[in-house]
Protein backbone atom coordinates (compact mmCIF):
# COMPACT_ATOMS: atom_id res chain seq x y z
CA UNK A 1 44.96 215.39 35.54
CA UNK A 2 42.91 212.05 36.32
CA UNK A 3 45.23 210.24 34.16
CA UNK A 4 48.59 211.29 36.09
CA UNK A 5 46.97 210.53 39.67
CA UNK A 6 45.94 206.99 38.27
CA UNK A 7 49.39 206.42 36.96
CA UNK A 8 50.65 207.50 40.48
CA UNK A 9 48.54 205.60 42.12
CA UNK A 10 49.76 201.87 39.83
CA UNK A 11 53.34 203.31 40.31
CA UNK A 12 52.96 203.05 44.44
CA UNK A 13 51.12 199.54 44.51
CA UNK A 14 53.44 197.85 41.66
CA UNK A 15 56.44 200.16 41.50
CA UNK A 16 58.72 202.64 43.54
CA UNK A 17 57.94 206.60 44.26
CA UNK A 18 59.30 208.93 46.47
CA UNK A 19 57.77 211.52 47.72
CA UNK A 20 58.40 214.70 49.38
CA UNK A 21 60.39 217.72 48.56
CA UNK A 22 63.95 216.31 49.71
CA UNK A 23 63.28 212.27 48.71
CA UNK A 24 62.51 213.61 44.75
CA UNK A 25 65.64 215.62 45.31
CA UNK A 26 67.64 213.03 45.57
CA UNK A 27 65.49 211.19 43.06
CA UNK A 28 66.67 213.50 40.89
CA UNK A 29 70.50 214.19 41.17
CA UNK A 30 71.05 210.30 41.82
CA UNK A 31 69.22 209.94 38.69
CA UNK A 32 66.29 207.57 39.75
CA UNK A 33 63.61 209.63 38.54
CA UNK A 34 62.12 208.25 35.61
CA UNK A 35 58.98 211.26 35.92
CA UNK A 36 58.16 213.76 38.49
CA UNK A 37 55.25 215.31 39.98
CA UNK A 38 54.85 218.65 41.10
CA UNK A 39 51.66 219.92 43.03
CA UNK A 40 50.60 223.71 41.90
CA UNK A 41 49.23 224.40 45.44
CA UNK A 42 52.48 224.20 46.84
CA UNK A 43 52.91 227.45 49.71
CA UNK A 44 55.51 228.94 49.26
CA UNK A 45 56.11 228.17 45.90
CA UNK A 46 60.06 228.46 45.84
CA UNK A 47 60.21 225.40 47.85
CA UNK A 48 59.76 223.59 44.69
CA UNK A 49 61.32 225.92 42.34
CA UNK A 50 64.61 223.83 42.31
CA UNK A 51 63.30 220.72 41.32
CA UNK A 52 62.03 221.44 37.60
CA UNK A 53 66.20 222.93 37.06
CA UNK A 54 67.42 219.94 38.21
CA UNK A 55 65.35 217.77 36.06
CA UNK A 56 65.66 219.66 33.33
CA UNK A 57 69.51 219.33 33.43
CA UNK A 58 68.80 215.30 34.27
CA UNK A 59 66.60 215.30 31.01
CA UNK A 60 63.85 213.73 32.92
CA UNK A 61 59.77 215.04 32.56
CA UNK A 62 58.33 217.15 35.33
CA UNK A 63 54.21 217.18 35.01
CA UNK A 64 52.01 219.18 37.30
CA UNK A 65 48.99 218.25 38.94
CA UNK A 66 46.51 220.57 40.75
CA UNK A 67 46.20 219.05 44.31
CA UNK A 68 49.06 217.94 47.22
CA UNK A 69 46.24 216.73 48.90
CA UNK A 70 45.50 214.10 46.12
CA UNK A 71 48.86 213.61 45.35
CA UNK A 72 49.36 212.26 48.71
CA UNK A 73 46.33 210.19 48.48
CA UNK A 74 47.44 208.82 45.34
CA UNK A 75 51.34 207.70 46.35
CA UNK A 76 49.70 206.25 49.42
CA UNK A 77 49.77 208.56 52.27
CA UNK A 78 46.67 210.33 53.97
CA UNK A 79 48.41 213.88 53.90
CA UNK A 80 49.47 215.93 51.05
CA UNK A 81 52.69 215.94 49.51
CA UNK A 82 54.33 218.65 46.78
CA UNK A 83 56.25 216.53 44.86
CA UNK A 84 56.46 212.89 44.09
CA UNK A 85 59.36 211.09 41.62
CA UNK A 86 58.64 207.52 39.95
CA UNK A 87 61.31 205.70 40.35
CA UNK A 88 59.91 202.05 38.75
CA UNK A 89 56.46 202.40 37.66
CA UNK A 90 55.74 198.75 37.70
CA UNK A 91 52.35 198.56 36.02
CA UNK A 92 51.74 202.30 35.32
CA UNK A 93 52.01 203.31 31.59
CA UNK A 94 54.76 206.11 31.82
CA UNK A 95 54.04 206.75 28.24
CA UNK A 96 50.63 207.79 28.34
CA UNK A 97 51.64 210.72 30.11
């Protein structure tokens, strides 16, 4: 779980993300998304249920992490956030995860 906030985290300061429900979604169909993020504390959950179809059919890795809240913190924003899509990841080690 650390490992995927940290890799976040180097994505925002030396990369590209998106985040939010609607910016991943069009992460995703454009084709952008090189990994996504999901939070599992997402309420309601079907507001996120799309986005593992989608990049399933893209052939593109959705991981989960626990916490919006630090999901947020870790793209760079001081609220939560369900969802977040690397688009470059700069410095972050995409293959770790």
């Amino acid at each position: 779980m650390a490992k995927i906030y940290e890799i976040v985290e180097k994505a925002t300061k030396t990369g590209k993300v998106e985040r939010g429900i609607n910016e991943v979604t069009k992460a995703l169909e454009r084709g952008l998304a090189k990994v996504v993020i999901i939070a599992k504390d997402v309420n309601p959950k079907e507001i996120v249920q799309h986005i593992p179809i989608l990049a399933k059919e893209k052939n593109i890795k959705v991981l989960e992490v626990d916490s919006k809240e630090k999901l947020g913190i870790s793209s760079g924003i001081s609220v939560g956030t369900s969802a977040v899509a690397i688009i470059k990841e700069g410095e972050a080690d995409l293959s770790a995860l």
